[in-house]
Protein backbone atom coordinates (compact mmCIF):
# COMPACT_ATOMS: atom_id res chain seq x y z
CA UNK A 1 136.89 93.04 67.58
CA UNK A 2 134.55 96.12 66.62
CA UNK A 3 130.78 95.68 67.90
CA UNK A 4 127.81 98.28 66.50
CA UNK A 5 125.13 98.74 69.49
CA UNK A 6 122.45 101.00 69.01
CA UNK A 7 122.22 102.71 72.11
CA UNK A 8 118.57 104.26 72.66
CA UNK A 9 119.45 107.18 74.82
CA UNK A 10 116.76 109.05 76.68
CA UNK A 11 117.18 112.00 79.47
CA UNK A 12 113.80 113.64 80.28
CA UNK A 13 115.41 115.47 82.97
CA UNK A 14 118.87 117.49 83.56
CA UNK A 15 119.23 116.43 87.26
CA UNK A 16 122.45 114.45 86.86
CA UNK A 17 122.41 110.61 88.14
CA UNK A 18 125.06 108.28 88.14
CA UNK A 19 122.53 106.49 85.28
CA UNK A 20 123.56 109.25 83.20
CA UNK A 21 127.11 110.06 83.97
CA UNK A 22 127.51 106.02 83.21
CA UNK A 23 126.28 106.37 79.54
CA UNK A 24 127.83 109.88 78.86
CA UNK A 25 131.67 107.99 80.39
CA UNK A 26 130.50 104.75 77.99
CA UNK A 27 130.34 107.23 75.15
CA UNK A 28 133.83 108.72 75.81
CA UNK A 29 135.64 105.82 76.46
CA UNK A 30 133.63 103.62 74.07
CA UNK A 31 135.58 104.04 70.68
CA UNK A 32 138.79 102.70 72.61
CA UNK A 33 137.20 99.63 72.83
CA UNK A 34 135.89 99.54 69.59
CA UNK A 35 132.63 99.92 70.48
CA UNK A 36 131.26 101.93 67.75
CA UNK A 37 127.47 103.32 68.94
CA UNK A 38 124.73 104.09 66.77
CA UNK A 39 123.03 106.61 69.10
CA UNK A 40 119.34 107.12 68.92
CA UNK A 41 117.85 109.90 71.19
CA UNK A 42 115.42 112.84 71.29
CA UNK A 43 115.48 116.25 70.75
CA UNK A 44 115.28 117.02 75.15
CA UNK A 45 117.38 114.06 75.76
CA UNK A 46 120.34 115.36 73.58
CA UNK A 47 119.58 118.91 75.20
CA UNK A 48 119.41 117.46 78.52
CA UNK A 49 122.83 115.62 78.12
CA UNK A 50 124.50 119.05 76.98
CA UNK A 51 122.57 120.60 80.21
CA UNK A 52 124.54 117.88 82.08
CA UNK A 53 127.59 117.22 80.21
CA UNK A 54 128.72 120.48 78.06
CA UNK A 55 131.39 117.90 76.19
CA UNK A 56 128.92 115.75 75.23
CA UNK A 57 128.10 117.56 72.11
CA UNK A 58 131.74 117.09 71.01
CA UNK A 59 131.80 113.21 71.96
CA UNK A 60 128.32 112.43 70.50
CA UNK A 61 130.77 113.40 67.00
CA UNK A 62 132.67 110.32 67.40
CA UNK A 63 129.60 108.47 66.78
CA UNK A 64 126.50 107.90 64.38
CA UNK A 65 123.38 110.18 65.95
CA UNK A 66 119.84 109.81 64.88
CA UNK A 67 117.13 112.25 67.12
CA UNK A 68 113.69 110.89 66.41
CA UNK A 69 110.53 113.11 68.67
CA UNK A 70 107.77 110.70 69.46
CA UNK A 71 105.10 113.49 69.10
CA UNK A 72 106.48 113.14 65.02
CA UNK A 73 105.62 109.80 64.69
CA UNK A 74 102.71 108.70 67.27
CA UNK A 75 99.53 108.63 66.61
CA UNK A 76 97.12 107.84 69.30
CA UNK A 77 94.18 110.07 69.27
CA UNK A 78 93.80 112.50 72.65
CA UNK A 79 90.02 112.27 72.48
CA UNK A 80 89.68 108.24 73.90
CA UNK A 81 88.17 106.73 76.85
CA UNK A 82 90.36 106.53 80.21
CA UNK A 83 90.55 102.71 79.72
CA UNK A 84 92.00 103.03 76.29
CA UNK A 85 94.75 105.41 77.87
CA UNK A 86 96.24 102.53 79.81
CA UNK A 87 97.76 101.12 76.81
CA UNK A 88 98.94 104.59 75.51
CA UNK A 89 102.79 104.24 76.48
CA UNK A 90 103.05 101.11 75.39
CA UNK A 91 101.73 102.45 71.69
CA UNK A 92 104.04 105.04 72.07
CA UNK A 93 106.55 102.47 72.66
CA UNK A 94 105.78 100.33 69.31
CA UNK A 95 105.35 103.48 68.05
CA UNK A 96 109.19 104.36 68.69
CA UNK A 97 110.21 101.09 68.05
CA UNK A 98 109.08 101.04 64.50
CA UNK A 99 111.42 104.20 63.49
CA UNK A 100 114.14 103.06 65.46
CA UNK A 101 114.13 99.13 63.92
CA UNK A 102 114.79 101.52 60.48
CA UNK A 103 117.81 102.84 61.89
CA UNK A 104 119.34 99.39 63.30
CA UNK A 105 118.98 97.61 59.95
CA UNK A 106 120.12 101.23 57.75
CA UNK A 107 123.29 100.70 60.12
CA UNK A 108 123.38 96.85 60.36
CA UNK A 109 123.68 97.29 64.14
CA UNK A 110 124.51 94.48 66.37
CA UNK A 111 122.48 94.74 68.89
CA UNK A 112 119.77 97.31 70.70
CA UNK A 113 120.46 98.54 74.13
CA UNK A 114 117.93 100.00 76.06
CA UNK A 115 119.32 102.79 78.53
CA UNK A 116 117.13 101.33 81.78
CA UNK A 117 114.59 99.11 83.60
CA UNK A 118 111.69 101.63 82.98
CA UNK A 119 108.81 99.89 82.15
CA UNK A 120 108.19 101.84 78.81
CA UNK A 121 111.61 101.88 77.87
CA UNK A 122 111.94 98.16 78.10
CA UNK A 123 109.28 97.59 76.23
CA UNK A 124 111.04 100.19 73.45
CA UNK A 125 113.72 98.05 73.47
CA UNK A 126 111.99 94.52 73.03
CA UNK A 127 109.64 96.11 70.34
CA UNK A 128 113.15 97.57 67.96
CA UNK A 129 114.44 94.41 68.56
CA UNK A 130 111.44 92.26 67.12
CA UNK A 131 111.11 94.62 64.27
CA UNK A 132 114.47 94.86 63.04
CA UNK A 133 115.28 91.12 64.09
CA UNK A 134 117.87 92.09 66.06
CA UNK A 135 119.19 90.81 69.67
CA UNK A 136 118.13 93.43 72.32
CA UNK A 137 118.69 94.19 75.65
CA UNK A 138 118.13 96.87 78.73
CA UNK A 139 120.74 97.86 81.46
CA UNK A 140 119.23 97.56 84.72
CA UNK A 141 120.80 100.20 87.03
CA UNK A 142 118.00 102.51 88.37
CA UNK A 143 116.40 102.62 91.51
CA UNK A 144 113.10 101.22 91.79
CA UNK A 145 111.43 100.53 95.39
CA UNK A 146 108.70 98.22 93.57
CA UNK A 147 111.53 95.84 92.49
CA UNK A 148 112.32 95.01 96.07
CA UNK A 149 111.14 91.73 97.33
CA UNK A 150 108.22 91.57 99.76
CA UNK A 151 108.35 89.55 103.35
CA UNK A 152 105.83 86.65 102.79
CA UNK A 153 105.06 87.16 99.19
CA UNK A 154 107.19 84.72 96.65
CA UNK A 155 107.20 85.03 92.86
CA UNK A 156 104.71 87.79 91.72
CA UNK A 157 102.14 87.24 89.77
CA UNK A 158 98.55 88.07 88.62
CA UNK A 159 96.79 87.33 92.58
CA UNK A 160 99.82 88.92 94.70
CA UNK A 161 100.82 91.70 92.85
CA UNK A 162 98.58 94.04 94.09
CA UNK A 163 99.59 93.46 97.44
CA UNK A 164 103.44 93.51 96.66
CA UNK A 165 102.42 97.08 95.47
CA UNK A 166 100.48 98.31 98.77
CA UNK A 167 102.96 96.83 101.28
CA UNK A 168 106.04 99.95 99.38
CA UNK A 169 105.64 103.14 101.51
CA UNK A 170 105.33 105.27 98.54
CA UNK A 171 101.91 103.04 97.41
CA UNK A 172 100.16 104.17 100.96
CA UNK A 173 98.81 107.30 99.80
CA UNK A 174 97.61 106.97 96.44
CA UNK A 175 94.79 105.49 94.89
CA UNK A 176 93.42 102.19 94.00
CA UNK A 177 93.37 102.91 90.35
CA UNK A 178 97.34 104.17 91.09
CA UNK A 179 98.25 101.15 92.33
CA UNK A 180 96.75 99.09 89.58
CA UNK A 181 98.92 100.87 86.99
CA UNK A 182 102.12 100.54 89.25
CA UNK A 183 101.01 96.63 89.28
CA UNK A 184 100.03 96.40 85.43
CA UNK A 185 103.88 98.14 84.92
CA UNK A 186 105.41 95.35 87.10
CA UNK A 187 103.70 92.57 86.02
CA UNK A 188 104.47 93.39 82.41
CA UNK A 189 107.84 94.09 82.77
CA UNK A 190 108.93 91.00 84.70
CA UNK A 191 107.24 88.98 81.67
CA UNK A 192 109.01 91.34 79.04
CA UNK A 193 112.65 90.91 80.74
CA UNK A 194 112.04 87.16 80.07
CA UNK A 195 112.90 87.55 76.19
CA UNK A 196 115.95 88.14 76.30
CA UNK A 197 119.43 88.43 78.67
CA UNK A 198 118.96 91.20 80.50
CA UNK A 199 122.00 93.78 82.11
CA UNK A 200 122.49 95.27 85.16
CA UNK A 201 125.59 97.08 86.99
CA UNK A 202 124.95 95.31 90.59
CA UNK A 203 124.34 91.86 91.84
CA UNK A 204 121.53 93.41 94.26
CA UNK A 205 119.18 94.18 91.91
CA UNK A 206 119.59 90.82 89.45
CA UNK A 207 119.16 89.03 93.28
CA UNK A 208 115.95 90.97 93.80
CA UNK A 209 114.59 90.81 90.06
CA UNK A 210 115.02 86.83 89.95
CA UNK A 211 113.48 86.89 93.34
CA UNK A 212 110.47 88.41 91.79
CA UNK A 213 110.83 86.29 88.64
CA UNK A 214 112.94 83.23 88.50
CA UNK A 215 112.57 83.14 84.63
CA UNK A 216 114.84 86.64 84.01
CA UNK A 217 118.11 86.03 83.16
CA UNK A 218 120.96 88.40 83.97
CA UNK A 219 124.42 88.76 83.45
CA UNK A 220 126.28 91.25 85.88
CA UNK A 221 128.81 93.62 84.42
CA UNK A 222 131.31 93.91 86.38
CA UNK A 223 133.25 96.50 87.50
CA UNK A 224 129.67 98.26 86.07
CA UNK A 225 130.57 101.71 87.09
CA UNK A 226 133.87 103.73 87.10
CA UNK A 227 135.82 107.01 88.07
CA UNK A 228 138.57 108.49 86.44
CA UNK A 229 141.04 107.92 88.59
CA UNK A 230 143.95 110.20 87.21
CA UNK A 231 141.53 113.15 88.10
CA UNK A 232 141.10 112.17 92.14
CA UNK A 233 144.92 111.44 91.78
CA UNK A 234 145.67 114.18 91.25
CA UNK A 235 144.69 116.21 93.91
CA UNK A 236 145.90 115.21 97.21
CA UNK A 237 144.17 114.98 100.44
CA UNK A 238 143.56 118.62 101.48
CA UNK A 239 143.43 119.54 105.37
CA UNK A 240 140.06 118.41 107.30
CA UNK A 241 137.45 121.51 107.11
CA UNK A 242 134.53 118.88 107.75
CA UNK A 243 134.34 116.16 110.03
CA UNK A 244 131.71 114.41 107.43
CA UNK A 245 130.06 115.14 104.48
CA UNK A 246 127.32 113.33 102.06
CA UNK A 247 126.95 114.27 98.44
CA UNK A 248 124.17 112.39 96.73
CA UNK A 249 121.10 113.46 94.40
CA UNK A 250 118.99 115.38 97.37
CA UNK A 251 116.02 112.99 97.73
CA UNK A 252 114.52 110.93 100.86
CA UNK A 253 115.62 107.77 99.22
CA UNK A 254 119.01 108.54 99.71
CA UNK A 255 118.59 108.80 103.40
CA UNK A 256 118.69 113.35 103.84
CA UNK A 257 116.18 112.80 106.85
CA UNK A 258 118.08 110.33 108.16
CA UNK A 259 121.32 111.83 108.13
CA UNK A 260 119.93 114.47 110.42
CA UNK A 261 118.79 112.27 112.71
CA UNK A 262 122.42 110.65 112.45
CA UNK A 263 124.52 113.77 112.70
CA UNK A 264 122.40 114.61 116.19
CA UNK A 265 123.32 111.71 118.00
CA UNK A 266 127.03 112.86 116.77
CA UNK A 267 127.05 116.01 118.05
CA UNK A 268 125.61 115.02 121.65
CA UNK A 269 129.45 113.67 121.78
CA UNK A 270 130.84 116.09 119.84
CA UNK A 271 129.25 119.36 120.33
CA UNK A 272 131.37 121.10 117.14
CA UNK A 273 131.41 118.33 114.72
CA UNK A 274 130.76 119.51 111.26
CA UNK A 275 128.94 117.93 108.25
CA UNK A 276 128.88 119.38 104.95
CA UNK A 277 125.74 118.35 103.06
CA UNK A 278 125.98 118.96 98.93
CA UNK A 279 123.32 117.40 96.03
CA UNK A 280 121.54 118.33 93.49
CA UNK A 281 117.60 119.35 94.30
CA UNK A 282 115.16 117.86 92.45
CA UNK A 283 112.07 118.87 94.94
CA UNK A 284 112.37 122.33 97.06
CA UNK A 285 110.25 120.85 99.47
CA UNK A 286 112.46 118.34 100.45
CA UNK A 287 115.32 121.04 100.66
CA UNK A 288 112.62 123.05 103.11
CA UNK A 289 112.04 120.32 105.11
CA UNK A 290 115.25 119.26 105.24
CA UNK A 291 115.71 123.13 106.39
CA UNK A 292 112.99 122.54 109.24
CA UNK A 293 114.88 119.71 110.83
CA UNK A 294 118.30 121.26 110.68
CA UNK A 295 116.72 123.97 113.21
CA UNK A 296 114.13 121.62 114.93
CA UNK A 297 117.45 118.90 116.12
CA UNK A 298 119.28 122.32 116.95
CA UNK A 299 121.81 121.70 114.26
CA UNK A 300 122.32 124.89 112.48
CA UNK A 301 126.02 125.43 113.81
CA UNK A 302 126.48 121.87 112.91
CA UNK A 303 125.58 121.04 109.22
CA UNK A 304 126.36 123.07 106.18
CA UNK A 305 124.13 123.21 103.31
CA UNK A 306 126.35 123.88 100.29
CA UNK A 307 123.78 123.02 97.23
CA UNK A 308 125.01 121.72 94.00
CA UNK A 309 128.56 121.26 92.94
CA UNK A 310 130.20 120.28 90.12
CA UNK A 311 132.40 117.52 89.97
CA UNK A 312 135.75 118.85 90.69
CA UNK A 313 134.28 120.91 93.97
CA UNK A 314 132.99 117.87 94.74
CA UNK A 315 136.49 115.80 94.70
CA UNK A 316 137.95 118.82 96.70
CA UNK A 317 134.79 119.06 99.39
CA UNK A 318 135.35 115.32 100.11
CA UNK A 319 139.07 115.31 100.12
CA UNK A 320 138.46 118.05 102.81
CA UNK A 321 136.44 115.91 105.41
CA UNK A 322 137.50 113.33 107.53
CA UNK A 323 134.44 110.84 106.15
CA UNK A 324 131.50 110.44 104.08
CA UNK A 325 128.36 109.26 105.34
CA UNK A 326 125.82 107.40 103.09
CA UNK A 327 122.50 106.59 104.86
CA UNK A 328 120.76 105.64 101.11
CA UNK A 329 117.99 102.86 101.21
CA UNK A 330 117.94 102.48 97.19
CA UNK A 331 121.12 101.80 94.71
CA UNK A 332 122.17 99.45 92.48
CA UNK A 333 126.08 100.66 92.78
CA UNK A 334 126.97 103.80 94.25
CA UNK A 335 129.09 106.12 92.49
CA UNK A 336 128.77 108.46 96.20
CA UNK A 337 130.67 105.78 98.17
CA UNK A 338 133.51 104.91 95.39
CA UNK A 339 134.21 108.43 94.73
CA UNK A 340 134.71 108.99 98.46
CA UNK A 341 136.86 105.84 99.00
CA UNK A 342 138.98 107.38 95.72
CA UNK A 343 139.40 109.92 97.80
CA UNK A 344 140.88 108.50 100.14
CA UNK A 345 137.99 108.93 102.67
CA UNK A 346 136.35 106.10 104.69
CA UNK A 347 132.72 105.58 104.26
CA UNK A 348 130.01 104.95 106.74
CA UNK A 349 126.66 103.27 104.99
CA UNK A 350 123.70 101.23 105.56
CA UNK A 351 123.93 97.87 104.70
CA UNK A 352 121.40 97.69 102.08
CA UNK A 353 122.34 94.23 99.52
CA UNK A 354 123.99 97.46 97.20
CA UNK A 355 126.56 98.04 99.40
CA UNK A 356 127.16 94.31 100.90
CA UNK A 357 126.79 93.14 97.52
CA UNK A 358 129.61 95.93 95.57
CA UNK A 359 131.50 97.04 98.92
CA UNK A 360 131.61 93.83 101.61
CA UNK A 361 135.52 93.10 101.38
CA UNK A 362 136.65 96.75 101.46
CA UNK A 363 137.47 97.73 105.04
CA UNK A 364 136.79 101.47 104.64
CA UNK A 365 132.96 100.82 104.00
CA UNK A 366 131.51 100.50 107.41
CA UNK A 367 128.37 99.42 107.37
CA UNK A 368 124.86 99.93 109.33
CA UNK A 369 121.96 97.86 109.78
CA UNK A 370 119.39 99.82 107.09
CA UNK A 371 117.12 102.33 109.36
CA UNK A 372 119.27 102.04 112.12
CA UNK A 373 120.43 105.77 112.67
CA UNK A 374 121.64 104.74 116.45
CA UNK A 375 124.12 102.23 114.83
CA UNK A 376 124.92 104.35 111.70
CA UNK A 377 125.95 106.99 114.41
CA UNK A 378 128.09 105.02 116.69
CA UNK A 379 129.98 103.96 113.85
CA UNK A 380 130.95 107.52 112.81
CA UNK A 381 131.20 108.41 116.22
CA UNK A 382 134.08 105.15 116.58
CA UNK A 383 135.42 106.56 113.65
CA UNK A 384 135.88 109.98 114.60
CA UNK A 385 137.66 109.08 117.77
CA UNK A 386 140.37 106.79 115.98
CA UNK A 387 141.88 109.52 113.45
CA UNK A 388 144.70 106.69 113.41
CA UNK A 389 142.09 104.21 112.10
CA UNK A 390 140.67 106.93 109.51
CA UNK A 391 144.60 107.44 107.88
CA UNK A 392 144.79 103.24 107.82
CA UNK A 393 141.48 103.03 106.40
CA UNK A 394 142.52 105.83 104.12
CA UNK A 395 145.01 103.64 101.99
CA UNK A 396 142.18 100.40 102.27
CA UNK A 397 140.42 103.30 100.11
CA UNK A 398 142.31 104.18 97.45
CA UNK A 399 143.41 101.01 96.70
CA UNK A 400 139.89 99.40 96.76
CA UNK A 401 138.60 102.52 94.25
CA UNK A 402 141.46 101.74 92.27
CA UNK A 403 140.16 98.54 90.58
CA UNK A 404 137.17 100.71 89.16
CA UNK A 405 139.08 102.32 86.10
CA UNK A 406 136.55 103.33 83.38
CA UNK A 407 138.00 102.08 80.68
CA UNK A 408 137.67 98.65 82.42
CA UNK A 409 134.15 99.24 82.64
CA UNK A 410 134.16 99.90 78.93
CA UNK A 411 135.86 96.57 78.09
CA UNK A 412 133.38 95.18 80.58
CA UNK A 413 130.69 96.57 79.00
CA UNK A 414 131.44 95.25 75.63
CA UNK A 415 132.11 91.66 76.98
CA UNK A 416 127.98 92.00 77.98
CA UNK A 417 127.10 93.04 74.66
CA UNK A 418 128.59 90.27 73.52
CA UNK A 419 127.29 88.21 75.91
CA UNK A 420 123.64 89.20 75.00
CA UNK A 421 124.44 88.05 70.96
CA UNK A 422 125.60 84.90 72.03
CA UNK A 423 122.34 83.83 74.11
CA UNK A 424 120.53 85.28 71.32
CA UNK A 425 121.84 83.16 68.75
CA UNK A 426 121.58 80.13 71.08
CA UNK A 427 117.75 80.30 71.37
């Protein structure tokens, strides 16, 4: 059965994430499962995908491509009073909207996908679908500290958003008027993700939306991200250079402090112990402070900063180290620990609902009470002494990351799709 999505596709930055890889892998495996996009993007995005991707180009042929600029089409004058600039994204999202509801009904599209759970992007997607009449959609998968519940507070809403705001770490430094935006955002996207089924790649992040707002409805895709496997098997497990390593975008959300702190408590038992550190940087002051701590916890023999990789140095960096380590406190599904376990390399975590929820019956995910850096290191210390356990743990691994084939993701992907039509057409 052929389905015609219109995929709204939107990269304002080249810093690959697995948000991107995911649509870029949907868009090369899609036609195989007759999934026949009608891709609407940007003139950066589509440069920004090429940045990323240099095939992209050639697999973006297979499909219908439409690049609309907002500056074109908007029109929301820059002389207006600060108040009046609170509602400017979502103008520029109606404003989008309009030109891309012309496209879904010139193609007779199915359905409109939006690409993620930001705010303004959402409300892209709701507006093209009310203008064109079609069903609509967004795939939750990013990583979003504000969607995480907060102790005491239930359901948000209009009196107790504010403080669900404050309580987030990033909220303590900026201003009042900051944190009334961030709340505005929330509030109207929890109401928006009400009209219609929304998407998302993990169970973690459907758990924490509905905690937020019993009213959204979800449906899971499932397995919602993939590898190709024929590529990790086909290089074999090369000999140990690196006792551990982490690869991840280089950001304090996914735990680069903490690793340090970690890797210290390592290497009071094992003085040599090596840890190859790789990701892409998005801020060089992270990378400097990051730089600062190596030397300050005496670790500059220890840990190896090797930058950004591509892919395939990647899959032969982790094949070469004995196991990964993955302190992240944000993910919806984490293409860093099934990559490793595809490799054939156990993984040490913190057991944020991402990893309990995607990784709890695979034996070669070890996981660590979130913040706990003593815990997270005794477990990679137990690990390193038991190279016996690492080669048992190594099959666990391979076999687990074998059920994560993208082109089941793909068939997965249009069985949500399909999904979304259905509770359409029932309401």
């Amino acid at each position: 059965m052929n389905i015609r999505p219109l995929l709204i596709l939107q990269a304002p930055s080249a810093f690959i994430s697995g948000g991107y890889y995911r649509w870029y892998k949907l868009l090369e495996y899609g036609k195989s499962e007759d999934i026949d996009y009608v891709v609407v993007t940007d003139s950066l995005s589509y440069q920004n995908y090429i940045r990323m991707f240099p095939r992209f180009k050639e697999v973006s042929r297979d499909y219908k491509t439409y690049v609309i600029d907002l500056h074109e089409i908007r029109f929301f004058p820059s002389s207006v009073s600060r108040v009046l600039k609170v509602f400017k994204p979502y103008w520029d999202a109606f404003s989008l909207a309009i030109s891309i509801s012309k496209v879904a009904r010139k193609e007779n599209v199915d359905l409109i996908v939006g690409p993620s759970e930001g705010p303004q992007r959402v409300w892209t997607s709701y507006f093209s679908g009310k203008t064109s009449n079609k069903p609509w959609t967004s795939v939750f998968q990013g990583e979003r500290f504000l969607f995480k519940p907060t102790p005491k507070l239930g359901p948000i809403n209009p009196i107790n958003v504010l403080a669900h705001v404050s309580h987030k770490e990033f909220a303590r430094n900026i201003s009042l008027s900051s944190k009334l935006g961030y709340a505005m955002e929330l509030l109207g996207l929890l109401k928006i993700a009400e009209k219609s089924l929304m998407l998302t790649v993990g169970r973690s992040l459907s758990d924490e939306l509905k905690f937020l707002n019993p009213k959204i409805e979800f449906h899971v895709i499932f397995p919602g991200n993939g590898i190709d496997l024929e590529k990790f098997n086909k290089k074999s497990k090369l000999t140990s250079l690196y006792d551990a390593v982490f690869f991840s975008r280089f950001v304090p959300e996914k735990g680069v402090f903490d690793l340090l702190e970690i890797w210290k408590i390592v290497t009071q038992k094992f003085s040599n112990a090596k840890l190859a550190v790789a990701g892409i940087i998005e801020d060089v002051k992270v990378l400097e402070d990051f730089k600062k701590l190596i030397h300050r916890y005496g670790l500059a023999r220890n840990v190896v900063f090797l930058g950004q990789k591509d892919h395939d140095s990647i899959i032969d960096l982790v094949k070469s180290s004995k196991i990964a380590i993955y302190p992240s406190l944000l993910d919806v599904f984490s293409l860093t620990v099934l990559e490793s376990l595809a490799c054939g390399v156990p993984v040490v975590a913190y057991d944020i609902p991402a990893i309990k929820y995607n990784f709890h019956d695979c034996k070669a995910v070890l996981r660590s009470p979130a913040k706990n850096t003593a815990r997270m290191a005794r477990n990679v210390i137990f690990l390193l002494e038991n190279e016996e356990l690492i080669n048992e743990l190594s099959k666990e691994a391979r076999k687990y990351a074998s059920n994560f084939d993208w082109k089941k993701v793909v068939k997965a992907e249009k069985e949500a799709y399909l999904k979304v039509i259905e509770w359409s057409n029932s309401c």
